[in-house]
N, C-alpha and C. Protein backbone atom coordinates (compact mmCIF):
# COMPACT_ATOMS: atom_id res chain seq x y z
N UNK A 1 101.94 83.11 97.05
CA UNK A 1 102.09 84.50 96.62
C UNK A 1 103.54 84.94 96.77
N UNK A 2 103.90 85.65 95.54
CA UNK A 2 105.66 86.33 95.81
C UNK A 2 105.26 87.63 96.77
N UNK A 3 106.26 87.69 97.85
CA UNK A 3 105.91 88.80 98.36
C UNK A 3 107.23 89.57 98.05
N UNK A 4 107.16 90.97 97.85
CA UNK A 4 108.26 91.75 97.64
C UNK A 4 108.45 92.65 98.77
N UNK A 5 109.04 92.95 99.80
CA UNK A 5 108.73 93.44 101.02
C UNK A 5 110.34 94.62 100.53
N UNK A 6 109.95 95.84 100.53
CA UNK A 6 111.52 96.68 100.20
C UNK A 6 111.68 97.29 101.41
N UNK A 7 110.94 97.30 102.27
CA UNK A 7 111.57 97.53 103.83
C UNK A 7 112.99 97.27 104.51
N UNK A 8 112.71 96.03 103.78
CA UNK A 8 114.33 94.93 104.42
C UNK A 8 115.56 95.84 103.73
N UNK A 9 115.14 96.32 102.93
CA UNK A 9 116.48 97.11 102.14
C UNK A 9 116.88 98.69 102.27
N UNK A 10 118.11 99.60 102.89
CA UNK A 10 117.87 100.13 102.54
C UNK A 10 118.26 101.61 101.38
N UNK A 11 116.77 101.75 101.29
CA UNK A 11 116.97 102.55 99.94
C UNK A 11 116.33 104.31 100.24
N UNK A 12 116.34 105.28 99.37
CA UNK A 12 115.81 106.27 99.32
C UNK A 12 113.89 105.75 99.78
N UNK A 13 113.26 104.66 99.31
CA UNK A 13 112.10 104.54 99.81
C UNK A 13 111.67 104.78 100.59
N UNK A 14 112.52 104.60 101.88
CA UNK A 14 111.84 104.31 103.42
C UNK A 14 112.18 105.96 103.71
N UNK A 15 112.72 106.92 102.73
CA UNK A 15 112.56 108.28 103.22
C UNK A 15 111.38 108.87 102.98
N UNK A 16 110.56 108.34 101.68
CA UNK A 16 109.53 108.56 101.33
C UNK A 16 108.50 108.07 102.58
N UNK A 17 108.57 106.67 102.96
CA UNK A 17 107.41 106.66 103.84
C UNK A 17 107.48 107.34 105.03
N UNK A 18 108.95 107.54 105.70
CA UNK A 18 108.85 108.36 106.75
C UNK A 18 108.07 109.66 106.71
N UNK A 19 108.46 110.24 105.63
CA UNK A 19 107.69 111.34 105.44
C UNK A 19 106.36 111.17 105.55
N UNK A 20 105.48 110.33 105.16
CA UNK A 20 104.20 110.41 104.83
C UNK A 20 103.52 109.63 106.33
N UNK A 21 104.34 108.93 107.09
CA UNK A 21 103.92 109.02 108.41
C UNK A 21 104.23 110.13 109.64
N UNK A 22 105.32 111.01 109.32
CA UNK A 22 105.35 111.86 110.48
C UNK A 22 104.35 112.86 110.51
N UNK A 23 103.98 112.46 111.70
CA UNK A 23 102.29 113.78 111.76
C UNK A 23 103.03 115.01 111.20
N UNK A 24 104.06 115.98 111.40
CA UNK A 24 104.69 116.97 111.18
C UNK A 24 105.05 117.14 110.08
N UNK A 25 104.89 116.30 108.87
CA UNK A 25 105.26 116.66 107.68
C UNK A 25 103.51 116.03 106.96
N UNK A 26 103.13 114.97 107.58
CA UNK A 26 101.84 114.77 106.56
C UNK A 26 100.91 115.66 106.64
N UNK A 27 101.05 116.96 107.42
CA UNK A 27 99.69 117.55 106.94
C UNK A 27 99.73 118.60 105.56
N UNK A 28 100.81 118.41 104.53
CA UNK A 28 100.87 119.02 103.36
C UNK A 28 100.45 117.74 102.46
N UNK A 29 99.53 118.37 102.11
CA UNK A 29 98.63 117.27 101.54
C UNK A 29 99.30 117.32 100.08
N UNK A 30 100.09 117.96 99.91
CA UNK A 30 100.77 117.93 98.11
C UNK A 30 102.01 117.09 98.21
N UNK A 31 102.71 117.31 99.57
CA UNK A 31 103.72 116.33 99.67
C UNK A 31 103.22 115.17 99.88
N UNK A 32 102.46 114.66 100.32
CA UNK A 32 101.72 113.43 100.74
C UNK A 32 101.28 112.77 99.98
N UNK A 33 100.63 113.31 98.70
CA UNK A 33 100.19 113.05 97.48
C UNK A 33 101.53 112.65 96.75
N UNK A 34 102.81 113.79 96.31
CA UNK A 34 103.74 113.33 96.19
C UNK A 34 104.39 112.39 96.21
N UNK A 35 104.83 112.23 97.66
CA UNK A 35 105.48 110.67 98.27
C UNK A 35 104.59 109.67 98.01
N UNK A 36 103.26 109.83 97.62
CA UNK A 36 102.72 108.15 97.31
C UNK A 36 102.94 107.93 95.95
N UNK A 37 103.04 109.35 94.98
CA UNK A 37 103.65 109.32 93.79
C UNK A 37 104.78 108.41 93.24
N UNK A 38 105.69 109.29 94.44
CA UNK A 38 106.75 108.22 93.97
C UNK A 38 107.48 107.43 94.21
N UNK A 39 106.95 106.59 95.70
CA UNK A 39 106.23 105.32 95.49
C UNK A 39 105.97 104.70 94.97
N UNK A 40 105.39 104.80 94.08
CA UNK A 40 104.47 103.95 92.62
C UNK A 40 105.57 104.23 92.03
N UNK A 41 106.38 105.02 91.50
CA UNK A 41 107.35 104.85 90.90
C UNK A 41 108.39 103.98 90.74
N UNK A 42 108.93 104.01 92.28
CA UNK A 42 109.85 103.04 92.82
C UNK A 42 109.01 101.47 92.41
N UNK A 43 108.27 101.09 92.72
CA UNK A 43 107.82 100.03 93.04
C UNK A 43 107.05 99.57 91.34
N UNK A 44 106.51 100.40 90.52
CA UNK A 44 106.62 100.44 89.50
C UNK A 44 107.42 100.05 88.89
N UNK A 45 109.21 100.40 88.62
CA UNK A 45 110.15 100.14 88.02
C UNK A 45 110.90 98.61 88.69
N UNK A 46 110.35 98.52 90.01
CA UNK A 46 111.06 97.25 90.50
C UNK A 46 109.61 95.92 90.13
N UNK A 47 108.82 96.37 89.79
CA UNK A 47 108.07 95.55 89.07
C UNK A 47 108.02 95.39 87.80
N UNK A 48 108.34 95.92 86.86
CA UNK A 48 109.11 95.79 85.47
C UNK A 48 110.13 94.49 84.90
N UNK A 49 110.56 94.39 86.33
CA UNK A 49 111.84 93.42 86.48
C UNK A 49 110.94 91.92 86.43
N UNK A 50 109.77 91.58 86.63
CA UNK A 50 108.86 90.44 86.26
C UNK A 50 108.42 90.66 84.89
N UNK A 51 108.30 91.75 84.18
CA UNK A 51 107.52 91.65 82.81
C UNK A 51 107.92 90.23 81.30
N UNK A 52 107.45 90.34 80.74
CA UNK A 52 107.82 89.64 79.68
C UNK A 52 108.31 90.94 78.87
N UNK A 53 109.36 90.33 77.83
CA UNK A 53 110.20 90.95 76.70
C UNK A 53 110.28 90.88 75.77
N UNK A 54 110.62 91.80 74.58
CA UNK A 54 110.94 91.28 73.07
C UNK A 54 111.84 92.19 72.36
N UNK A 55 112.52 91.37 71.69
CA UNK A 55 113.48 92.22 71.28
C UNK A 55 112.91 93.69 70.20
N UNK A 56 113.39 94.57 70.15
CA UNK A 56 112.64 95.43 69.12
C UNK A 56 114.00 96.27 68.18
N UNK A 57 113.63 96.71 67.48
CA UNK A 57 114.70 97.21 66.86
C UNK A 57 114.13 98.69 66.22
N UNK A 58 115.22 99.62 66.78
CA UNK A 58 114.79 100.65 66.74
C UNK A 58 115.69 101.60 66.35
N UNK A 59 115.08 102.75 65.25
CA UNK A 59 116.14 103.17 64.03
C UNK A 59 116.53 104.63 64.94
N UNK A 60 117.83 104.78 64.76
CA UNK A 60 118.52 106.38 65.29
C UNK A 60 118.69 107.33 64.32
N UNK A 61 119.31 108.25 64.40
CA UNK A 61 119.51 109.04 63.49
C UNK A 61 121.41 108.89 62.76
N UNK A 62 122.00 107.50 63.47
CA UNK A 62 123.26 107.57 62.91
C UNK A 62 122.74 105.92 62.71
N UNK A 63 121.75 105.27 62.50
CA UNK A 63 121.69 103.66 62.49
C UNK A 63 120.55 102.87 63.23
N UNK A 64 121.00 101.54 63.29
CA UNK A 64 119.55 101.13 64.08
C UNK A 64 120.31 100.31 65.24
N UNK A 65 119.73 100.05 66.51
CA UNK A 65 120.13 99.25 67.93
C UNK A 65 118.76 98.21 68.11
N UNK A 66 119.56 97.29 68.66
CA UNK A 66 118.47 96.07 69.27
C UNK A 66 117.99 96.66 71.07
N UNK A 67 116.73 97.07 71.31
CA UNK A 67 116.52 96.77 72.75
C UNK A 67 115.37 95.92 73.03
N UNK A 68 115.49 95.52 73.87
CA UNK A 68 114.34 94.68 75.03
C UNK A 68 113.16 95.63 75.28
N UNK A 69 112.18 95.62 74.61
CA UNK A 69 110.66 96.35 75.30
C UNK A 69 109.89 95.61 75.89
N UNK A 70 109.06 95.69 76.39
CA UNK A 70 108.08 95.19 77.46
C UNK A 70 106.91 94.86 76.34
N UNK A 71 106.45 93.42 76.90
CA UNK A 71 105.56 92.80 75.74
C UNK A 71 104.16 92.47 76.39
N UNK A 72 104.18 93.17 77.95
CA UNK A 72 102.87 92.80 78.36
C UNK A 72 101.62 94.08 77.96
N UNK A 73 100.24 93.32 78.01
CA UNK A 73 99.47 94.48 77.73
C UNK A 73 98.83 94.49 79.26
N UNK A 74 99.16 96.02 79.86
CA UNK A 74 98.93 96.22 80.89
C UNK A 74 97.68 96.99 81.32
N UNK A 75 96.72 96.60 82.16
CA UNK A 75 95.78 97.29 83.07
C UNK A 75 96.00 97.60 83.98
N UNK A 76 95.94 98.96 84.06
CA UNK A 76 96.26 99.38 85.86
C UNK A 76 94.89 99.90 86.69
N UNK A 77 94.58 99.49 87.49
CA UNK A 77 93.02 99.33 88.23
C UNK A 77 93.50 99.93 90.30
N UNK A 78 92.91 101.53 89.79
CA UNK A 78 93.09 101.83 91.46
C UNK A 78 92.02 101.76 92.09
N UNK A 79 91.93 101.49 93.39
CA UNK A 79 90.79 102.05 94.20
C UNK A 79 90.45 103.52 94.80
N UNK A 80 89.52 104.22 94.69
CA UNK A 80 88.92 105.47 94.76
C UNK A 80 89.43 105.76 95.96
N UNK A 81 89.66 106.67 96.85
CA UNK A 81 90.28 107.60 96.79
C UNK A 81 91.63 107.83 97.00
N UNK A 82 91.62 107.29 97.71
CA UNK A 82 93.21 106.93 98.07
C UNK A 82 94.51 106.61 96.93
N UNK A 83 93.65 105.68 96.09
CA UNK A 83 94.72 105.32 95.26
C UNK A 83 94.90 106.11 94.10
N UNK A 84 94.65 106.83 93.53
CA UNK A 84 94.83 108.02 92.73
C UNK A 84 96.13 108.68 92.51
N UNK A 85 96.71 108.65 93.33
CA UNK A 85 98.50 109.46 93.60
C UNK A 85 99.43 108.00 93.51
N UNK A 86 99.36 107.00 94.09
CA UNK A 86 99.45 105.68 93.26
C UNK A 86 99.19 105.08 91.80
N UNK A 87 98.47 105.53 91.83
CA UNK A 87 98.06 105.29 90.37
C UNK A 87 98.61 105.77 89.38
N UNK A 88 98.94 107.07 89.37
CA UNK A 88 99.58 108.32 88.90
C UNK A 88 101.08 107.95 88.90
N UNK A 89 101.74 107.50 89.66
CA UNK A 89 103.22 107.30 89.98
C UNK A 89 103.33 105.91 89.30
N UNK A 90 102.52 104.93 89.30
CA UNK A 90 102.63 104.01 88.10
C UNK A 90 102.26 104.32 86.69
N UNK A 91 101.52 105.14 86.55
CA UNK A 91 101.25 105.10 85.29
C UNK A 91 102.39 106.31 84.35
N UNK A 92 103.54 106.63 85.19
CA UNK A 92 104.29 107.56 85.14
C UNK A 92 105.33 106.72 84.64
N UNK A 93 105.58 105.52 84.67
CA UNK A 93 106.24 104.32 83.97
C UNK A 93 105.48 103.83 83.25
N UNK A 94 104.33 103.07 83.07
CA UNK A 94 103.74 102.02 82.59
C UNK A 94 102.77 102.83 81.79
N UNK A 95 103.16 104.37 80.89
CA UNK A 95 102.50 105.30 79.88
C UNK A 95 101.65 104.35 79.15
N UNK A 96 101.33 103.58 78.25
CA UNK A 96 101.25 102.85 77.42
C UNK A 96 100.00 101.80 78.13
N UNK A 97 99.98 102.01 79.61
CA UNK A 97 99.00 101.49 80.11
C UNK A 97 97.30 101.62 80.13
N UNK A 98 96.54 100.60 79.93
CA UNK A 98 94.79 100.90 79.75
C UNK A 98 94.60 101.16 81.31
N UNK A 99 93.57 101.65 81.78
CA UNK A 99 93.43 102.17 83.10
C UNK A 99 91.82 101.76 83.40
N UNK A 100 91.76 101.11 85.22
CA UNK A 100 90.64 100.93 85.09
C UNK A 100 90.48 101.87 86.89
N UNK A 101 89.50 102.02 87.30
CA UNK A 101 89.20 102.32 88.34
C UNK A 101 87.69 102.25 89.43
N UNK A 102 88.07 101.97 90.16
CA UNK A 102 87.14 101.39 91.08
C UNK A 102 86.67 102.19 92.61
N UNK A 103 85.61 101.71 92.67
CA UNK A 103 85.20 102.84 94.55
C UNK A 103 84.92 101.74 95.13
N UNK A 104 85.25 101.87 96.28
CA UNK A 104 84.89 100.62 97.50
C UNK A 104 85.84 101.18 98.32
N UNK A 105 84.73 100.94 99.57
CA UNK A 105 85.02 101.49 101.16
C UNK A 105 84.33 101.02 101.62
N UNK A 106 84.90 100.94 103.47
CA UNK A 106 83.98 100.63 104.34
C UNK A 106 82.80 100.82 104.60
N UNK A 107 81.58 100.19 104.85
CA UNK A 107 80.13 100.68 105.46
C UNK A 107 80.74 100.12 106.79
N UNK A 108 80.28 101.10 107.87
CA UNK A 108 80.50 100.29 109.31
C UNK A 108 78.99 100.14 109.57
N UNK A 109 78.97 99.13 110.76
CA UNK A 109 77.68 98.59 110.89
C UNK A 109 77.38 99.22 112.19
N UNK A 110 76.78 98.18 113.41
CA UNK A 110 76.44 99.18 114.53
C UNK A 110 77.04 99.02 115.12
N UNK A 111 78.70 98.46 115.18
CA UNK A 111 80.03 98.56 115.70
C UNK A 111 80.97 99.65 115.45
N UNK A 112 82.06 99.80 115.36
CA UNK A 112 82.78 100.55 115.00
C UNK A 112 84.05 100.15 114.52
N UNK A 113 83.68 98.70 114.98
CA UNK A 113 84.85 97.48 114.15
C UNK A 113 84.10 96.78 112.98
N UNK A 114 82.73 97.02 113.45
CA UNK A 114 82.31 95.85 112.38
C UNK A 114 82.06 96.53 110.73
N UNK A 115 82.37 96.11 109.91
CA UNK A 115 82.19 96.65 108.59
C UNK A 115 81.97 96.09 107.17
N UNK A 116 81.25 96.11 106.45
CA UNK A 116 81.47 95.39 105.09
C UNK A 116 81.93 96.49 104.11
N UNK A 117 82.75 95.48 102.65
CA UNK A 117 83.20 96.41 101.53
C UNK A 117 82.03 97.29 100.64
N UNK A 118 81.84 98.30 100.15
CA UNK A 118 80.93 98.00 99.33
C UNK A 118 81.85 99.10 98.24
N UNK A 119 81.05 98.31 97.30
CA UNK A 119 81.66 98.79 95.82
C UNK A 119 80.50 99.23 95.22
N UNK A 120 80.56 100.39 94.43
CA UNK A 120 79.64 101.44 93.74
C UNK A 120 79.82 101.69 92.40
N UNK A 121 81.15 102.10 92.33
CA UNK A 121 81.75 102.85 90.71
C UNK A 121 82.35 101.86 90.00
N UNK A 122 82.87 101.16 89.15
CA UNK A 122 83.81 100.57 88.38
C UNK A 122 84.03 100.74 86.91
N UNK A 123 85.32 100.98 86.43
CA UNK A 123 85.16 101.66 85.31
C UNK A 123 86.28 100.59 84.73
N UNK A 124 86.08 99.54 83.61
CA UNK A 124 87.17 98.73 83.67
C UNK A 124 87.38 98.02 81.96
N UNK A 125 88.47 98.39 81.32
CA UNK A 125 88.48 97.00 79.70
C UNK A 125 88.53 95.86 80.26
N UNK A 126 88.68 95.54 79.07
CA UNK A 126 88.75 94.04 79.28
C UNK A 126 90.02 93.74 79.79
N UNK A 127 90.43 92.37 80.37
CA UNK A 127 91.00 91.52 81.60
C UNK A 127 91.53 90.50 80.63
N UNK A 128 90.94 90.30 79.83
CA UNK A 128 91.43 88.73 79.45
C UNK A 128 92.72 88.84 78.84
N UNK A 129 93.54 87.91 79.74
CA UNK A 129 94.77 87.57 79.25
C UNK A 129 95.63 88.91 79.34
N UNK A 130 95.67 89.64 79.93
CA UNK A 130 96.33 90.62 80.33
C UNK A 130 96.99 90.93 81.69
N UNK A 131 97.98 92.05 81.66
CA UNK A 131 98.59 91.88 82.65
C UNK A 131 97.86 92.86 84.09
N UNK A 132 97.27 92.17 84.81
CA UNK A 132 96.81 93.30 85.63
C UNK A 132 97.70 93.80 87.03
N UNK A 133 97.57 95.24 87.25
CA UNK A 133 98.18 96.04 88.42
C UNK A 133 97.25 96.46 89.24
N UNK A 134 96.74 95.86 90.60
CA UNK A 134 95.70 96.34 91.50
C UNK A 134 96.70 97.25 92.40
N UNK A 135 95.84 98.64 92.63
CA UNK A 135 96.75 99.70 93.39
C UNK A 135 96.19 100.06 94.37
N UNK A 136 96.46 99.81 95.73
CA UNK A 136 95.97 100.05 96.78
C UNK A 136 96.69 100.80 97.77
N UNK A 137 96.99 102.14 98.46
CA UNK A 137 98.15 102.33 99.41
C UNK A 137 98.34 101.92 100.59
N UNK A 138 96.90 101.23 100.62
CA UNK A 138 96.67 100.90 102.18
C UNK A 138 96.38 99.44 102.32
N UNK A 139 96.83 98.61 102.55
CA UNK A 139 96.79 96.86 102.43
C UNK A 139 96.24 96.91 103.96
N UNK A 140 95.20 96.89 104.33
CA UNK A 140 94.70 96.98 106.40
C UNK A 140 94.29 95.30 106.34
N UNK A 141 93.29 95.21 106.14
CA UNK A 141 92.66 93.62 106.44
C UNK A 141 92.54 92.70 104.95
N UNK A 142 92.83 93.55 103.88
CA UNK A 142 92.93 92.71 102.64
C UNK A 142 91.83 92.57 101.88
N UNK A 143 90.47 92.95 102.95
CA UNK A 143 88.64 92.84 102.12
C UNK A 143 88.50 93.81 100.69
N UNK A 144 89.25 95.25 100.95
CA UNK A 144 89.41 95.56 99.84
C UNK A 144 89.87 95.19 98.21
N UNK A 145 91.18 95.30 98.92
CA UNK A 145 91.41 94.03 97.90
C UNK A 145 91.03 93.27 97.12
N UNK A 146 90.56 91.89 97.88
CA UNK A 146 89.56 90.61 97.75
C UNK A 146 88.11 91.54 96.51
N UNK A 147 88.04 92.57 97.44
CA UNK A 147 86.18 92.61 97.20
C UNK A 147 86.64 93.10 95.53
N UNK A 148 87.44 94.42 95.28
CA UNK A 148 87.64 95.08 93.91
C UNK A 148 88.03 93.64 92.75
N UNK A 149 89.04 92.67 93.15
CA UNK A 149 89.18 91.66 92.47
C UNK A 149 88.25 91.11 92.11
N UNK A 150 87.20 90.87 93.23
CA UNK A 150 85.60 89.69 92.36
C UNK A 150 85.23 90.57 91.70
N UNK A 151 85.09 92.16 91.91
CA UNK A 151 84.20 92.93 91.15
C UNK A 151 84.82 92.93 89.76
N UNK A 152 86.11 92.88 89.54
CA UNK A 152 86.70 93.00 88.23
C UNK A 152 86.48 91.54 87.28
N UNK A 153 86.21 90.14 88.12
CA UNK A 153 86.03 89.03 87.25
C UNK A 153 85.20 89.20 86.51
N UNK A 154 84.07 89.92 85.84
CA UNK A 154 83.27 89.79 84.87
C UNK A 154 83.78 90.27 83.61
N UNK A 155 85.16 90.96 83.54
CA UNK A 155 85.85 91.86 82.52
C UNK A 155 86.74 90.63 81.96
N UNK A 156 87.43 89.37 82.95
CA UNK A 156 87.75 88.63 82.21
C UNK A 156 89.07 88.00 83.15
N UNK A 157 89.94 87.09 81.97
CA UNK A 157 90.85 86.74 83.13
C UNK A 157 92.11 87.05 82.99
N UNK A 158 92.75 87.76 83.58
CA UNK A 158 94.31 87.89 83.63
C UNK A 158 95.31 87.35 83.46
N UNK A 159 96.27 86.55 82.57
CA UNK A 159 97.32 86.24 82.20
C UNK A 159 98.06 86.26 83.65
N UNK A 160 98.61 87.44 84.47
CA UNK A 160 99.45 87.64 85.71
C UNK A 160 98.66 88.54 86.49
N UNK A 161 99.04 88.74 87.75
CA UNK A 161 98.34 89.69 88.68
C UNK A 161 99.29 90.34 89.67
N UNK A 162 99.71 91.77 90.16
CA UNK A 162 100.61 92.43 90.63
C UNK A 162 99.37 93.25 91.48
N UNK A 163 99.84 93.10 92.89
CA UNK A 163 99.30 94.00 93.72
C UNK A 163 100.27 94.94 94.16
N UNK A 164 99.90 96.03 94.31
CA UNK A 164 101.33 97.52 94.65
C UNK A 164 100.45 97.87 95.78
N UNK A 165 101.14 98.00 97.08
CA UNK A 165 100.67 98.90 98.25
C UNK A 165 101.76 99.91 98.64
N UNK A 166 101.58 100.78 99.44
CA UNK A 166 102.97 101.37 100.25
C UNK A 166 103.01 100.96 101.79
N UNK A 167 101.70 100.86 102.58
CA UNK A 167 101.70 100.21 103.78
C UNK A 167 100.99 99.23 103.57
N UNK A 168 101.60 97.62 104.00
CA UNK A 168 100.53 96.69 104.54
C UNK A 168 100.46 96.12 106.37
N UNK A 169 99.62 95.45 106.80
CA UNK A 169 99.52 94.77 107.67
C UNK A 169 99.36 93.19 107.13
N UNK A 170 100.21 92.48 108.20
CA UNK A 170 100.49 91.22 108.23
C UNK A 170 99.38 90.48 108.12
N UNK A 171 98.29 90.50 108.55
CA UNK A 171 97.19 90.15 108.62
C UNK A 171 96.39 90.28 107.75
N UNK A 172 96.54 91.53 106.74
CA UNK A 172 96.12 91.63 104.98
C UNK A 172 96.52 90.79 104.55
N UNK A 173 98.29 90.50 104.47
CA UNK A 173 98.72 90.09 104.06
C UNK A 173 98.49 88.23 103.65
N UNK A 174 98.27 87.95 104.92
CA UNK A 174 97.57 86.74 105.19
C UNK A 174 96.44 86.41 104.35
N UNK A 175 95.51 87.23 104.72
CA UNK A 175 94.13 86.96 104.23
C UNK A 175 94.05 87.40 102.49
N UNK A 176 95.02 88.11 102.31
CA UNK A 176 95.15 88.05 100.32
C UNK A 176 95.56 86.54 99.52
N UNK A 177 96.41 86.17 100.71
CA UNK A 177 96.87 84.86 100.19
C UNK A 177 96.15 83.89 99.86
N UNK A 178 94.90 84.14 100.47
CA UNK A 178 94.23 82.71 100.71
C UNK A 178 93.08 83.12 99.02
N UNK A 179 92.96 84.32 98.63
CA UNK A 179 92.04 84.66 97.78
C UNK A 179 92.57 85.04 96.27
N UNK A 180 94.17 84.88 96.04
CA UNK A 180 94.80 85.08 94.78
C UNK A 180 95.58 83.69 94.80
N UNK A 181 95.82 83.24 93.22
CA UNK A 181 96.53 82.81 92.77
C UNK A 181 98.13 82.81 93.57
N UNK A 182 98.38 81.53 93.74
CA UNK A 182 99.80 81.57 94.55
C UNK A 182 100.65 82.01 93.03
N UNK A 183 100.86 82.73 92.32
CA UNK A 183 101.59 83.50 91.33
C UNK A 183 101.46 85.01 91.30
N UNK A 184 100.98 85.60 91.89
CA UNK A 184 100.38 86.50 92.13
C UNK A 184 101.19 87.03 92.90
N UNK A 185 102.16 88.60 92.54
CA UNK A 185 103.03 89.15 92.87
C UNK A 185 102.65 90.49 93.75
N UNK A 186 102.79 90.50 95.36
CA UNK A 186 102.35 91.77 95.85
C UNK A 186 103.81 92.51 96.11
N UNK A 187 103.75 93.69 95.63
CA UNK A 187 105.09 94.93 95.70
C UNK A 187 104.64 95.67 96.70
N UNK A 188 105.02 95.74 97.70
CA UNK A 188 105.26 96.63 99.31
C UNK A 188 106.28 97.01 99.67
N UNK A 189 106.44 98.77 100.57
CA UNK A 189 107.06 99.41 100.90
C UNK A 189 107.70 99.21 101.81
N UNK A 190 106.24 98.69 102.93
CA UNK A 190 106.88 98.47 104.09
C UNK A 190 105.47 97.39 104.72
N UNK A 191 105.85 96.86 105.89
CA UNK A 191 104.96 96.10 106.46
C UNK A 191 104.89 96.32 108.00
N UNK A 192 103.88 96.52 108.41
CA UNK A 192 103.53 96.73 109.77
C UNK A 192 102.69 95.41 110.91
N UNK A 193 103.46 95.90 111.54
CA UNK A 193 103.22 94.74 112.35
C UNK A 193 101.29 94.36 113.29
N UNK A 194 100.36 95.15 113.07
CA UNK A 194 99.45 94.83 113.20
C UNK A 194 97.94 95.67 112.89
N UNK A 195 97.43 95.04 113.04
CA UNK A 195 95.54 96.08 113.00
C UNK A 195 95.34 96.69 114.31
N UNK A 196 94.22 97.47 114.52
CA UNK A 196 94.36 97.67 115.69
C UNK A 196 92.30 96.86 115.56
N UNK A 197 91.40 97.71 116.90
CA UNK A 197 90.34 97.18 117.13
C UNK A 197 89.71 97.33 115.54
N UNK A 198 89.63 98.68 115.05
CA UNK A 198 88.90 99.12 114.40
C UNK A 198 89.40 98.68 112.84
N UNK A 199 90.98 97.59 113.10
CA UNK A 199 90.95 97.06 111.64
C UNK A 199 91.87 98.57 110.85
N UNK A 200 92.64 98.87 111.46
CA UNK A 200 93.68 100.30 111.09
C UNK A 200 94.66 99.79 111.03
N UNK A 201 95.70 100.09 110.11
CA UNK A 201 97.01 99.66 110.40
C UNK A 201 97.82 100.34 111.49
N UNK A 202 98.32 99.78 112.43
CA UNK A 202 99.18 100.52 113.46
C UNK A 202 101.05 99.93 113.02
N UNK A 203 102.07 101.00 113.25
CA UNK A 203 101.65 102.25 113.65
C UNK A 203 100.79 102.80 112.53
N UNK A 204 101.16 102.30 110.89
CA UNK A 204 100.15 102.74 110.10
C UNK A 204 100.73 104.50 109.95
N UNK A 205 99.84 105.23 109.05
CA UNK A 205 99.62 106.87 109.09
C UNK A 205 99.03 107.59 109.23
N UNK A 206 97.18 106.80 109.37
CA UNK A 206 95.72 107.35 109.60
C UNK A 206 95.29 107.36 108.04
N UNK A 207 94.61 108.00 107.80
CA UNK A 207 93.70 108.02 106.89
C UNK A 207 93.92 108.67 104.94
N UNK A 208 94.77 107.32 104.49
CA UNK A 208 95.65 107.62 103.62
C UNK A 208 94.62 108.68 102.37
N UNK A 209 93.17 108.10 102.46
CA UNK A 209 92.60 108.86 101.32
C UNK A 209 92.29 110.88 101.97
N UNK A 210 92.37 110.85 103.44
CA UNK A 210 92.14 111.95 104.06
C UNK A 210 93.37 113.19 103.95
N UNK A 211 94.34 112.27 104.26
CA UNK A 211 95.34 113.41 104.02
C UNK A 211 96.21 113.41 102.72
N UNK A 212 95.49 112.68 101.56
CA UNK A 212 95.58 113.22 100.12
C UNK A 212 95.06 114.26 100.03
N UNK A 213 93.35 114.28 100.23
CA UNK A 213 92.36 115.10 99.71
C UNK A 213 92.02 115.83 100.85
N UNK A 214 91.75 115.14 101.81
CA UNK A 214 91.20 116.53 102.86
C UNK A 214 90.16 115.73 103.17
N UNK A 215 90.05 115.95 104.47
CA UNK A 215 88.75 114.76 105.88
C UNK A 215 87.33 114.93 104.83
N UNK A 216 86.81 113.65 104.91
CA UNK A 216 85.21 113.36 103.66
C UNK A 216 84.22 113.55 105.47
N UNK A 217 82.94 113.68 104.64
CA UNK A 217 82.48 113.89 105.40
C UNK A 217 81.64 112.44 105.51
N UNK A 218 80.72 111.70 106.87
CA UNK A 218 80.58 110.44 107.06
C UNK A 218 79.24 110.55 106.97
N UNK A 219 78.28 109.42 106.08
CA UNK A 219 77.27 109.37 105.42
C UNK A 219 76.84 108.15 106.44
C-alpha cells in the first residue's frame, strides 16, 4: 500500500487538525464540520497528482489552448456519519464525480471493547473499472474500512482504489494493508500513535461523527 502521511510536512494542514482536536475550539460544530471540509480538499488536490490524463483542447474567446484533464471516472463512497463533511470537501474538487454512500458502525457486544461492523444503508453505481475514493475521517482499527469495501464488491471492480482519512492509527493502518491491493493509495493527515482499550484513537479527538452533528443517542 502507498501511504501518503502529510504530517511529516509542514503545511497549513496540521492547522486544520489542530483545530479540530483542541477541546476549546471543537465544540463549534460548523467549524469542525469545516476543517474536515477542507481537509478533503487538501488531500483531494494532492490526490489528483496520481490521476490519469489527456490532453484536451479547449476553445477561448481570443483562440484555442492544449490542457491536461483528468481521464478517470470517479466514485466517491463515504461512510455515514462522520464522513459527510469529507465527502463534501472532496467532491468540492472531484465535481464531475458519481457518489456512493454507506452506514456502518459499531454494535458493541457485552464488552465495551468488544464490537462488530454492521452495515445497513448502501447506496452505490457501478465499480467496474473505475476509479474509487473510500472516505473515512476516522481510520481507528481499519474494520470499517475492510467491512464498507466487501460491502461495495457486488457493484464491481475498480480499476484503482484511494482511501482519504484525516486521523489514522497505526494499527488501522496495519490491518488495511493486509485487506487491499498493495496499489492501493491511502491519503492521511496525520497518524497517531495508538488505540486505546475501547479501540479509540488516542490522542485522537473523540467522536468525529458527534461533534459534526451533535451526541446520537445509543440503541
Amino acid at each position: 500500500m502507498h501511504i501518503h502521511n502529510f504530517s511529516k510536512q509542514n503545511t497549513i494542514l496540521n492547522t486544520f487538525v489542530s483545530e479540530m482536536r483542541d477541546v476549546s475550539i471543537q465544540k463549534d460544530s460548523m467549524r469542525f464540520r469545516r476543517n474536515i471540509e477542507r481537509i478533503g480538499e487538501i488531500l483531494g488536490y494532492e490526490l489528483s497528482k496520481k490521476l490519469s490524463y489527456k490532453p484536451t483542447t479547449i476553445k477561448t474567446p481570443l483562440g484555442v489552448c492544449e490542457i491536461e484533464k483528468i481521464d478517470n471516472d470517479i466514485v466517491l463512497c463515504s461512510i455515514l456519519r462522520a464522513g459527510v463533511p469529507l465527502h463534501d470537501g472532496l467532491l468540492n474538487y472531484f465535481d464531475k464525480a458519481e457518489n456512493a454512500f454507506i452506514s456502518a458502525y459499531r454494535h458493541h457486544k457485552e464488552k465495551p471493547e468488544s464490537f462488530e461492523i454492521i452495515v445497513e444503508y448502501l447506496a452505490c453505481p457501478s465499480l467496474e473499472n473505475k476509479t474509487l475514493i473510500l472516505a473515512d475521517p476516522m481510520l481507528a482499527t481499519g474494520q470499517s474500512m475492510v467491512a464498507t469495501f466487501e460491502a461495495l464488491k457486488p457493484f464491481g471492480t475498480p480499476k484503482n482504489i484511494h482511501l482519504v482519512s484525516v486521523i489514522a492509527a497505526q494499527e488501522g493502518i496495519d490491518f488495511i494493508e493486509n485487506h487491499f491491493d498493495k496499489d492501493t493509495h491511502l491519503w492521511v493527515a496525520t497518524v497517531d500513535e495508538k488505540l486505546n482499550e475501547k479501540g479509540y484513537i488516542v490522542p485522537g479527538l473523540g467522536d468525529a461523527g458527534d461533534l459534526a452533528f451533535g451526541e446520537k443517542l445509543q440503541q
